[in-house]
Protein backbone atom coordinates (compact mmCIF):
# COMPACT_ATOMS: atom_id res chain seq x y z
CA UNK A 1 -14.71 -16.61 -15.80
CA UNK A 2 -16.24 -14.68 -12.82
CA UNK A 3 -19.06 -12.84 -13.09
CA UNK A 4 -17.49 -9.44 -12.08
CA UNK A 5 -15.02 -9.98 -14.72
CA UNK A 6 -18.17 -10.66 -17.37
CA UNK A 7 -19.67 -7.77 -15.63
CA UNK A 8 -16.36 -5.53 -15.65
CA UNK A 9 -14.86 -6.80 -19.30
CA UNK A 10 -17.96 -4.81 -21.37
CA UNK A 11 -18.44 -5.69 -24.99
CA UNK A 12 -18.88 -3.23 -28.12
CA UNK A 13 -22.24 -4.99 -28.26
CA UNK A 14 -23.67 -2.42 -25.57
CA UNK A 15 -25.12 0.60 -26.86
CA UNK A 16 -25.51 3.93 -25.12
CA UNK A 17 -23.43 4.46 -21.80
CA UNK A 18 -19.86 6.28 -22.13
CA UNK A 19 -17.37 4.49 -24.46
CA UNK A 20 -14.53 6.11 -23.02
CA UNK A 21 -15.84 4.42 -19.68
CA UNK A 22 -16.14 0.90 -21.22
CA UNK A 23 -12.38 1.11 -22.89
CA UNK A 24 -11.72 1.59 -19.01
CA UNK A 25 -13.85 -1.22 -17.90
CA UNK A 26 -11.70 -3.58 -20.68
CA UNK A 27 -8.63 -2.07 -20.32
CA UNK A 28 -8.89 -2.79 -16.08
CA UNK A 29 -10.02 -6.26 -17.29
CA UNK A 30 -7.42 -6.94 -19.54
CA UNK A 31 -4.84 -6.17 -16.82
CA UNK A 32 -6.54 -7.73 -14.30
CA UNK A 33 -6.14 -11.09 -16.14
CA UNK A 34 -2.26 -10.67 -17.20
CA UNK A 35 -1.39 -9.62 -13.09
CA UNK A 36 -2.96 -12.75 -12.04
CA UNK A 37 -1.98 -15.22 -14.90
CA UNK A 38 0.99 -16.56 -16.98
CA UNK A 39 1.73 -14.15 -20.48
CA UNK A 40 -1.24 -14.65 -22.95
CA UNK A 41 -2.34 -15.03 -26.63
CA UNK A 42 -4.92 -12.40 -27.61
CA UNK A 43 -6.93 -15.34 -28.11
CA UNK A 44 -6.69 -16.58 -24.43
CA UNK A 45 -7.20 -13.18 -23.29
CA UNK A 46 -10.32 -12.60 -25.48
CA UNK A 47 -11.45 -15.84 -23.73
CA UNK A 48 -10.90 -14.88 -19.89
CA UNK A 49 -12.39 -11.32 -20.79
CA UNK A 50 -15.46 -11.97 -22.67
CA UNK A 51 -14.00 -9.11 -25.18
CA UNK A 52 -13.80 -10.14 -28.96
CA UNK A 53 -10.52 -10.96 -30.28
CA UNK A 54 -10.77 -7.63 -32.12
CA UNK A 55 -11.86 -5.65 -29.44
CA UNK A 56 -8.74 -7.21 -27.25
CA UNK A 57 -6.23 -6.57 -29.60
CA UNK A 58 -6.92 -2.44 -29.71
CA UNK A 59 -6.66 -2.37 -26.02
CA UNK A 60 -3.62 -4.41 -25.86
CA UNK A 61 -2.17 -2.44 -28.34
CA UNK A 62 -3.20 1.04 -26.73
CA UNK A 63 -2.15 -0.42 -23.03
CA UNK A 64 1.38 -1.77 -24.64
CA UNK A 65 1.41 2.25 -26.07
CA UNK A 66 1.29 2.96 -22.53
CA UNK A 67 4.00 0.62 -21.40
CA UNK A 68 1.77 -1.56 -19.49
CA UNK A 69 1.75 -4.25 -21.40
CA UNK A 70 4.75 -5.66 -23.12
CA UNK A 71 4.81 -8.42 -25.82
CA UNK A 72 7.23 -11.38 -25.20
CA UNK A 73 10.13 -12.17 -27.83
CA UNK A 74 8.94 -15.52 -29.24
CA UNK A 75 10.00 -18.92 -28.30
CA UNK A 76 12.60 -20.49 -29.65
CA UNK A 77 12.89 -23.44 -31.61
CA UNK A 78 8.85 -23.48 -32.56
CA UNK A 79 7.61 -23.87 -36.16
CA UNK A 80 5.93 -21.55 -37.80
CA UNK A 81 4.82 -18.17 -36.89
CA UNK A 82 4.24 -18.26 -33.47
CA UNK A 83 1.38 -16.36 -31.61
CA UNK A 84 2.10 -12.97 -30.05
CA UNK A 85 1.83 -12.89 -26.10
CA UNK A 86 1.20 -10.29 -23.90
CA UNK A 87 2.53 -9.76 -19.75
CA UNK A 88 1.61 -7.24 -17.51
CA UNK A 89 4.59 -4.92 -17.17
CA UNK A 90 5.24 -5.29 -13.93
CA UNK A 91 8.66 -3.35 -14.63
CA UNK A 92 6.96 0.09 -16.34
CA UNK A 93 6.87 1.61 -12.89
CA UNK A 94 7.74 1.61 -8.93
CA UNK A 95 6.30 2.21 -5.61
CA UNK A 96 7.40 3.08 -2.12
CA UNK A 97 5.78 1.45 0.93
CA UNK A 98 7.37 3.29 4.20
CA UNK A 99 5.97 2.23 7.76
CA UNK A 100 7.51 4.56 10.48
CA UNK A 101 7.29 3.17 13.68
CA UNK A 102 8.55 4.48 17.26
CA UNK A 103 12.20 2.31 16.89
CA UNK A 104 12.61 2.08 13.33
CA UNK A 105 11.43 3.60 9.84
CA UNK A 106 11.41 1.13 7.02
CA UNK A 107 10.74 1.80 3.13
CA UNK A 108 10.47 -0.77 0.54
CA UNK A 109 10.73 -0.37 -3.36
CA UNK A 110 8.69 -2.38 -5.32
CA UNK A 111 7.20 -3.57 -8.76
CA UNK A 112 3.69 -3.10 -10.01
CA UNK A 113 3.12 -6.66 -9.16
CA UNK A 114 4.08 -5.71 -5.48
CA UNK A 115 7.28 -7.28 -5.67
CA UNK A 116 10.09 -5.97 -3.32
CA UNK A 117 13.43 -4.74 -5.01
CA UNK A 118 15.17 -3.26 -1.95
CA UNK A 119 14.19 -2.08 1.32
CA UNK A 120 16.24 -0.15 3.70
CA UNK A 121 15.78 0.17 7.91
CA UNK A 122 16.82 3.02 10.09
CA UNK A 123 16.83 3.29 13.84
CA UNK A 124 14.56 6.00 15.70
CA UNK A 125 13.52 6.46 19.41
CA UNK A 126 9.84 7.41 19.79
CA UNK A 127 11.71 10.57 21.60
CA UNK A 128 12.95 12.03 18.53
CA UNK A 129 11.51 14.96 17.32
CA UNK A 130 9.69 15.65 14.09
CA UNK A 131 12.22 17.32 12.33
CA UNK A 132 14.84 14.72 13.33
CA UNK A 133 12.41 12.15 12.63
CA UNK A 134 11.36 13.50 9.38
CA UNK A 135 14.78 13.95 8.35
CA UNK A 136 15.66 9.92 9.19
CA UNK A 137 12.81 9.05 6.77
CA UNK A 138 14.39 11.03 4.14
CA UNK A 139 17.82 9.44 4.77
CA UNK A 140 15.37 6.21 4.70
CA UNK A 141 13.82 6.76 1.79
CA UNK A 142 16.82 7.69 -0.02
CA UNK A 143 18.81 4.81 0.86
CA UNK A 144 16.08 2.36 -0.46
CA UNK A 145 16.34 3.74 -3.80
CA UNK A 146 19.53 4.01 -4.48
CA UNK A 147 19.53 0.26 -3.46
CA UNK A 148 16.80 -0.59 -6.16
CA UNK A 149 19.01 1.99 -8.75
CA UNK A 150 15.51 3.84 -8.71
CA UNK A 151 15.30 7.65 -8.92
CA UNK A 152 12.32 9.55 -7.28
CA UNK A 153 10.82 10.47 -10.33
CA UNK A 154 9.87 6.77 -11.48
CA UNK A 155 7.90 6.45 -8.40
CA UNK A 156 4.33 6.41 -9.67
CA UNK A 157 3.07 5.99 -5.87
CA UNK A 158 4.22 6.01 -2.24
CA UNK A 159 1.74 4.30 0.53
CA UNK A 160 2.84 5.53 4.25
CA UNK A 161 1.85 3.98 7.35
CA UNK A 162 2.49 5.92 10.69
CA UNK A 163 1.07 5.17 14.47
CA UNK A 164 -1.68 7.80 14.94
CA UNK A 165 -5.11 8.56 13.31
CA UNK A 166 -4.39 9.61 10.30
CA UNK A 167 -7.02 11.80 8.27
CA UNK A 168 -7.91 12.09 4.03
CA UNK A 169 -4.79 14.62 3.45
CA UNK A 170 -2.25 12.61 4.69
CA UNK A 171 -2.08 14.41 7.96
CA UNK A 172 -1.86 12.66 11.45
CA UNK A 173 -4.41 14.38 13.78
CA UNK A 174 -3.23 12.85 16.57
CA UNK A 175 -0.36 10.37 17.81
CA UNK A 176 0.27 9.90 21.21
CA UNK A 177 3.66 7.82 20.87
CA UNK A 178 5.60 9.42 18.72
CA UNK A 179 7.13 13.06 20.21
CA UNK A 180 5.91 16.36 17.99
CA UNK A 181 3.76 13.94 15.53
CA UNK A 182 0.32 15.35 16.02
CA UNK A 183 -0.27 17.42 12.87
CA UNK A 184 2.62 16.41 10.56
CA UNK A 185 1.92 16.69 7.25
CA UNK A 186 3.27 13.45 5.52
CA UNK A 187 2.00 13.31 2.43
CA UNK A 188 2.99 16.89 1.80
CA UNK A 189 6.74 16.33 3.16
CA UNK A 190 7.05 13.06 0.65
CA UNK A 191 5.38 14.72 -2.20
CA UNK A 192 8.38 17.18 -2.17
CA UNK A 193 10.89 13.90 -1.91
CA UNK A 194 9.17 11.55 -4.31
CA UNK A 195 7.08 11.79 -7.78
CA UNK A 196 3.15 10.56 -8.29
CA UNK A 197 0.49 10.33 -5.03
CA UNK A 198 1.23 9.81 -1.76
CA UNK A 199 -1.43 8.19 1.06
CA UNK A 200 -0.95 7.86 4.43
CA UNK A 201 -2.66 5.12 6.64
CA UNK A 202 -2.83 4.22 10.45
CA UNK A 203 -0.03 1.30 10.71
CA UNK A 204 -2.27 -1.23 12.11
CA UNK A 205 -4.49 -0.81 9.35
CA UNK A 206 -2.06 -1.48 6.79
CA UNK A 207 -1.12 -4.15 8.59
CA UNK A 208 -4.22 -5.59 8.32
CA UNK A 209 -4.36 -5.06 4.38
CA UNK A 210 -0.94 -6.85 4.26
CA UNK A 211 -2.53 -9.82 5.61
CA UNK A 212 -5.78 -9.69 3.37
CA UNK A 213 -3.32 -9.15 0.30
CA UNK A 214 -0.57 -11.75 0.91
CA UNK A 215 -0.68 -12.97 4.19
CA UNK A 216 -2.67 -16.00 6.29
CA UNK A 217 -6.02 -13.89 5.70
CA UNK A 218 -5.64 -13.75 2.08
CA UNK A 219 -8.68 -15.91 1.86
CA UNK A 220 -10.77 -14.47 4.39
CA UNK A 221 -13.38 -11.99 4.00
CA UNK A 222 -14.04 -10.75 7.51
CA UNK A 223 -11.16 -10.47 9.76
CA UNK A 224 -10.11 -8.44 13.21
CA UNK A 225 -6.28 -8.16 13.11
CA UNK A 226 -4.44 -7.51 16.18
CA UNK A 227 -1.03 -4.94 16.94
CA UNK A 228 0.50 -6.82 19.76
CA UNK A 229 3.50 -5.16 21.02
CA UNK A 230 4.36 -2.19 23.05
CA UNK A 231 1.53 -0.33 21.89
CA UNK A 232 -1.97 -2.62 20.49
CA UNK A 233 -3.89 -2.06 17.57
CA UNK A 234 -6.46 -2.97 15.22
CA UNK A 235 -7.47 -3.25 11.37
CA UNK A 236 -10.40 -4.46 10.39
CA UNK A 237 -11.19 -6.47 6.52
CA UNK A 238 -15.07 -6.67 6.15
CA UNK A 239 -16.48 -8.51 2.97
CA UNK A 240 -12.90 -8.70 1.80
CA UNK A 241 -11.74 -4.69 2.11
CA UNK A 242 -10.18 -2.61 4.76
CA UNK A 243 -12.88 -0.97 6.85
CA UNK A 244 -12.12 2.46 7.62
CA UNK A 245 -14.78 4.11 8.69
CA UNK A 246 -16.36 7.99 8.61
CA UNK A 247 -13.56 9.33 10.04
CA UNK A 248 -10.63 6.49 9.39
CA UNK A 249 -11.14 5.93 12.98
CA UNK A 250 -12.21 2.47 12.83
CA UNK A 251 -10.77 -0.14 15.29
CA UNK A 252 -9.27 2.40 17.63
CA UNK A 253 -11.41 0.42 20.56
CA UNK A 254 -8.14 1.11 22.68
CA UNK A 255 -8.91 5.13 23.13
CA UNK A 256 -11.70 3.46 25.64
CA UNK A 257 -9.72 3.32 28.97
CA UNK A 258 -12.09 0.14 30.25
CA UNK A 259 -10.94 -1.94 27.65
CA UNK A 260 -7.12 -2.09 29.30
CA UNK A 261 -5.24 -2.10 26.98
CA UNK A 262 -3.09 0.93 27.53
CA UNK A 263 -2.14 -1.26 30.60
CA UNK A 264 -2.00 -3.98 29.18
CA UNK A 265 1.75 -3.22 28.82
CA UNK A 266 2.62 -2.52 32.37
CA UNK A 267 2.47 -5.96 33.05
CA UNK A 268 4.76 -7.09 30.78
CA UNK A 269 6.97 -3.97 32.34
CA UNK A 270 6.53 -5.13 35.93
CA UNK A 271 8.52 -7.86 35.14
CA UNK A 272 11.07 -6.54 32.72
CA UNK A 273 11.65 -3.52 34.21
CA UNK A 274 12.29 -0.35 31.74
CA UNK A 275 14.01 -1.35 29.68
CA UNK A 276 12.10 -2.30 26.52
CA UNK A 277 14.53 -4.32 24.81
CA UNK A 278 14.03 -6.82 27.45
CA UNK A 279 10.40 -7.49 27.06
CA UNK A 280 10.88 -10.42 25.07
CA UNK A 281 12.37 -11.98 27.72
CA UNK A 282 9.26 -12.08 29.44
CA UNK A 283 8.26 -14.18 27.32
CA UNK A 284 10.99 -16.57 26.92
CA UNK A 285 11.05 -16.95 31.03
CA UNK A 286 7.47 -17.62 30.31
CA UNK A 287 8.22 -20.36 27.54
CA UNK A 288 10.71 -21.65 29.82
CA UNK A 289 8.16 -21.77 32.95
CA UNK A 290 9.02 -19.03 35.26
CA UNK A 291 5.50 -18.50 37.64
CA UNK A 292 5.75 -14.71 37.31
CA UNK A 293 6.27 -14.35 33.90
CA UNK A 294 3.32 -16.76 33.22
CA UNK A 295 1.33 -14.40 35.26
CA UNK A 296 2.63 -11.38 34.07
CA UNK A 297 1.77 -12.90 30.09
CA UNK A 298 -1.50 -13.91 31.53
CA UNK A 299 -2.39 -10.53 33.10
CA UNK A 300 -1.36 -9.00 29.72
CA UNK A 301 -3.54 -11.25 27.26
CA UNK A 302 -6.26 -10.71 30.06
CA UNK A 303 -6.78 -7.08 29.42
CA UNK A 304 -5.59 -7.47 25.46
CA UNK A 305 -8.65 -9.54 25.03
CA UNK A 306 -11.27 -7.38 26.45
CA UNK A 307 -11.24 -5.36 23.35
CA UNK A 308 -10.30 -8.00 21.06
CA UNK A 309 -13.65 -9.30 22.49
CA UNK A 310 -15.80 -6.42 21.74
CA UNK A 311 -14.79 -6.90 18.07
CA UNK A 312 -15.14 -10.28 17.94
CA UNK A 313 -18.35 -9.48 18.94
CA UNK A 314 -19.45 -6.88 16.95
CA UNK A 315 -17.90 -8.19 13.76
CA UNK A 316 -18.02 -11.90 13.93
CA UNK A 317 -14.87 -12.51 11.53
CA UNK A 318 -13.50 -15.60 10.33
CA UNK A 319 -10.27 -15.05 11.79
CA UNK A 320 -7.85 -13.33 14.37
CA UNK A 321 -4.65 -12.56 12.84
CA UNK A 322 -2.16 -11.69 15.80
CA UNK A 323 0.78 -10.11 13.96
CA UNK A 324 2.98 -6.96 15.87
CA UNK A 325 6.30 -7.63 17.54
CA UNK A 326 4.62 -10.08 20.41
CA UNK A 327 3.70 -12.47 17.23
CA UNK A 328 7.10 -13.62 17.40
CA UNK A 329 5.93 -15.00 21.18
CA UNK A 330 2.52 -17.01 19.89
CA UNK A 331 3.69 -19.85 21.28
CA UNK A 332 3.04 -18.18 24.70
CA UNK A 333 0.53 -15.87 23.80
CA UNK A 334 -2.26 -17.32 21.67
CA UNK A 335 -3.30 -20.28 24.13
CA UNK A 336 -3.71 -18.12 26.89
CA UNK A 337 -5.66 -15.12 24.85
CA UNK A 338 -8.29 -17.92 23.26
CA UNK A 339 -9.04 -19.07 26.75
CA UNK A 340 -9.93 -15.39 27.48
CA UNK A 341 -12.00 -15.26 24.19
CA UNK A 342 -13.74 -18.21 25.22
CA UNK A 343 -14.80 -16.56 28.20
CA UNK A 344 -16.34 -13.48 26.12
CA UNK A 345 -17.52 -14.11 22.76
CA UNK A 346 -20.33 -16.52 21.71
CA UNK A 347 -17.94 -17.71 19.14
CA UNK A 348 -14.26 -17.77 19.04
CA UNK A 349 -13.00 -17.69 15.40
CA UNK A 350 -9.78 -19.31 14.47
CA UNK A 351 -6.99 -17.83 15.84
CA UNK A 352 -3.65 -17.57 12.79
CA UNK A 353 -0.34 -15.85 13.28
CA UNK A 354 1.21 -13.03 10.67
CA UNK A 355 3.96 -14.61 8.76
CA UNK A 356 5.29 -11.38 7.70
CA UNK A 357 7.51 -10.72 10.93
CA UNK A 358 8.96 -7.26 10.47
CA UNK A 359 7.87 -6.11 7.15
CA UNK A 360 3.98 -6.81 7.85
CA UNK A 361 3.28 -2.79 8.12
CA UNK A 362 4.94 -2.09 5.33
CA UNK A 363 4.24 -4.68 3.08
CA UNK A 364 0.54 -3.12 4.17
CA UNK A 365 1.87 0.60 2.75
CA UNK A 366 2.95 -1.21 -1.19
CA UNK A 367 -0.32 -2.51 -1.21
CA UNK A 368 -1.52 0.50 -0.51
CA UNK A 369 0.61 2.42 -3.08
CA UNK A 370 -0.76 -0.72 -5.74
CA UNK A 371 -4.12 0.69 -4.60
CA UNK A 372 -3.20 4.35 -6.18
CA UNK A 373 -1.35 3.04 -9.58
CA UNK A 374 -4.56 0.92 -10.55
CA UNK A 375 -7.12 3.68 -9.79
CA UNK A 376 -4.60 5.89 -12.17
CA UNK A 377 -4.95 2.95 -14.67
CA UNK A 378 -8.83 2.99 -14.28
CA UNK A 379 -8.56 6.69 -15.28
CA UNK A 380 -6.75 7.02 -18.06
């Protein structure tokens, strides 16, 4: 057993402190073990936790009164009276992860234990207005429940990622993509379409926490994660966690008009023309070796890695996760953006592609709404 489960699972054996705090301390303990394992005996759970077998059973008993712990039927065919064992009950509750990008707004449903039930995917243009837009992520939203047979009052939480800076309220501040978005309230527009809290995150952020949750970088403590697509962005994991910053602007090294990368795009453009559907083909002509769209890929992974760089730099992470809809290009991308890195950084760290196509950003906005239900746990 860890020491920050010893140090988290608290026996009666303390004295003074808050008791109601240490039944919170052993109650988070006590879940954490049953998310992360196969359905226990008391006995096996005193043993992971540290608690006494006593001390386990009247949290088990006052989490399973709480329905977040349910007791398995036993198995059949054993002698004797079999030994009670407990699961998390991943099926108590649901969450909502929505990412709204500038072509398409996607919400998944999911379990406690993060585990997608339905999802649903509606086309936008980043031209639509906000009530237009707004009104698609309703349809969106709506559509992914029925799909999971979920109503909106059995959501406990809903995690939202939008483009933009987002600030503590759920507002966005500022979004330069998206037509009428600056100043949209969207945790106040989904707390009037959903039940429990609602948090709203910069997309490339959540993207990030995606990765460090269930993606390649689910091992990794530091990590810069690239946005590669029509528009680049960052998230940053340091010492395992998303790094926000004072004013949850961290990683927005792209507002700096030296780094290039708001034309970092235009490259990619001269060659495609404007039509943005075609910009993969840049990079197929590219795979199949047509000189200008090797140079136009170069040109683009040239001024992509001058910020990249800079955080390299600054953080020193174990890895780069490229994920974003360029990802799907790596083949033709990541060679030609590590020779770049080797040019700037003292070290380049190891360079690993998001798995997660698609569904990366709002994978990023479940784990996110996970983050809510277990502080709620901690509370109560």
């Amino acid at each position: 057993m860890s020491k920050n489960l010893k140090g988290a699972a608290m026996t009666e054996e303390q004295s003074g402190g808050d008791l109601s705090r240490l039944r919170q301390l052993n109650a988070m303990a006590v879940i954490r073990i049953l998310r992360s394992d196969q359905p226990l005996t008391l006995t096996e759970l005193a043993k992971r936790t540290g608690l006494s077998r006593a001390s386990t059973e009247d949290v088990v008993r006052e989490l399973a009164g709480r329905g977040w712990v349910a007791e398995l039927e036993p198995a059949t065919g054993t002698l004797g009276r079999p030994a009670r064992r407990y699961r998390f009950a991943a099926d108590a509750g649901r969450v909502l992860g929505i990412d709204i990008g500038g072509h398409t707004i996607r919400a998944l449903v999911a379990d406690l234990d993060g585990e997608v039930t339905s999802s649903a995917v509606l086309n936008v243009t980043p031209q639509l207005g906000r009530l237009q837009r707004l009104a698609v992520l309703d349809d969106c939203v709506a559509a992914a429940l029925t799909k999971a047979g979920t109503t909106p009052d059995q959501i406990w939480s809903t995690g939202v990622a939008t483009t933009g800076l987002v600030d503590g309220t759920g507002k966005v501040m500022l979004s330069d993509s998206l037509a009428e978005w600056t100043g949209v309230d969207l945790a106040g527009h989904l707390k009037r379409q959903v039940a429990g809290d609602v948090r709203v995150e910069n997309d490339s952020k959540l993207a990030a926490l995606a990765e460090s949750w269930r993606g390649v970088a689910r091992h990794a403590k530091d990590v810069v994660f690239l946005l590669a697509g029509l528009r680049t962005g960052t998230g940053l994991i340091i010492d395992g966690k998303l790094h926000r910053g004072f004013a949850n602007a961290s990683g927005e090294i792209g507002a700096l008009p030296a780094v290039g990368w708001q034309r970092a795009p235009e490259h990619l453009r001269a060659w495609a023309g404007t039509q943005e559907d075609k910009f993969g083909d840049v990079f197929l002509a590219a795979r199949d070796g047509d000189r200008e769209a090797v140079r136009a890929v170069r040109k683009y992974t040239r001024d992509v890695a001058v910020g990249v760089s800079a955080l390299i730099l600054t953080l020193d992470p174990e890895l780069l996760v490229i994920g974003g809809g360029f990802s799907r290009s790596a083949d033709v991308v990541v060679e030609p953006l590590r020779r770049e890195l080797d040019r700037w950084c003292l070290r380049t760290p190891e360079i690993r592609v998001s798995t997660f196509g698609d569904e990366g950003v709002a994978f990023g906005a479940v784990r996110l709404a996970l983050e809510q239900v277990e502080a709620m746990i901690a509370r109560n």
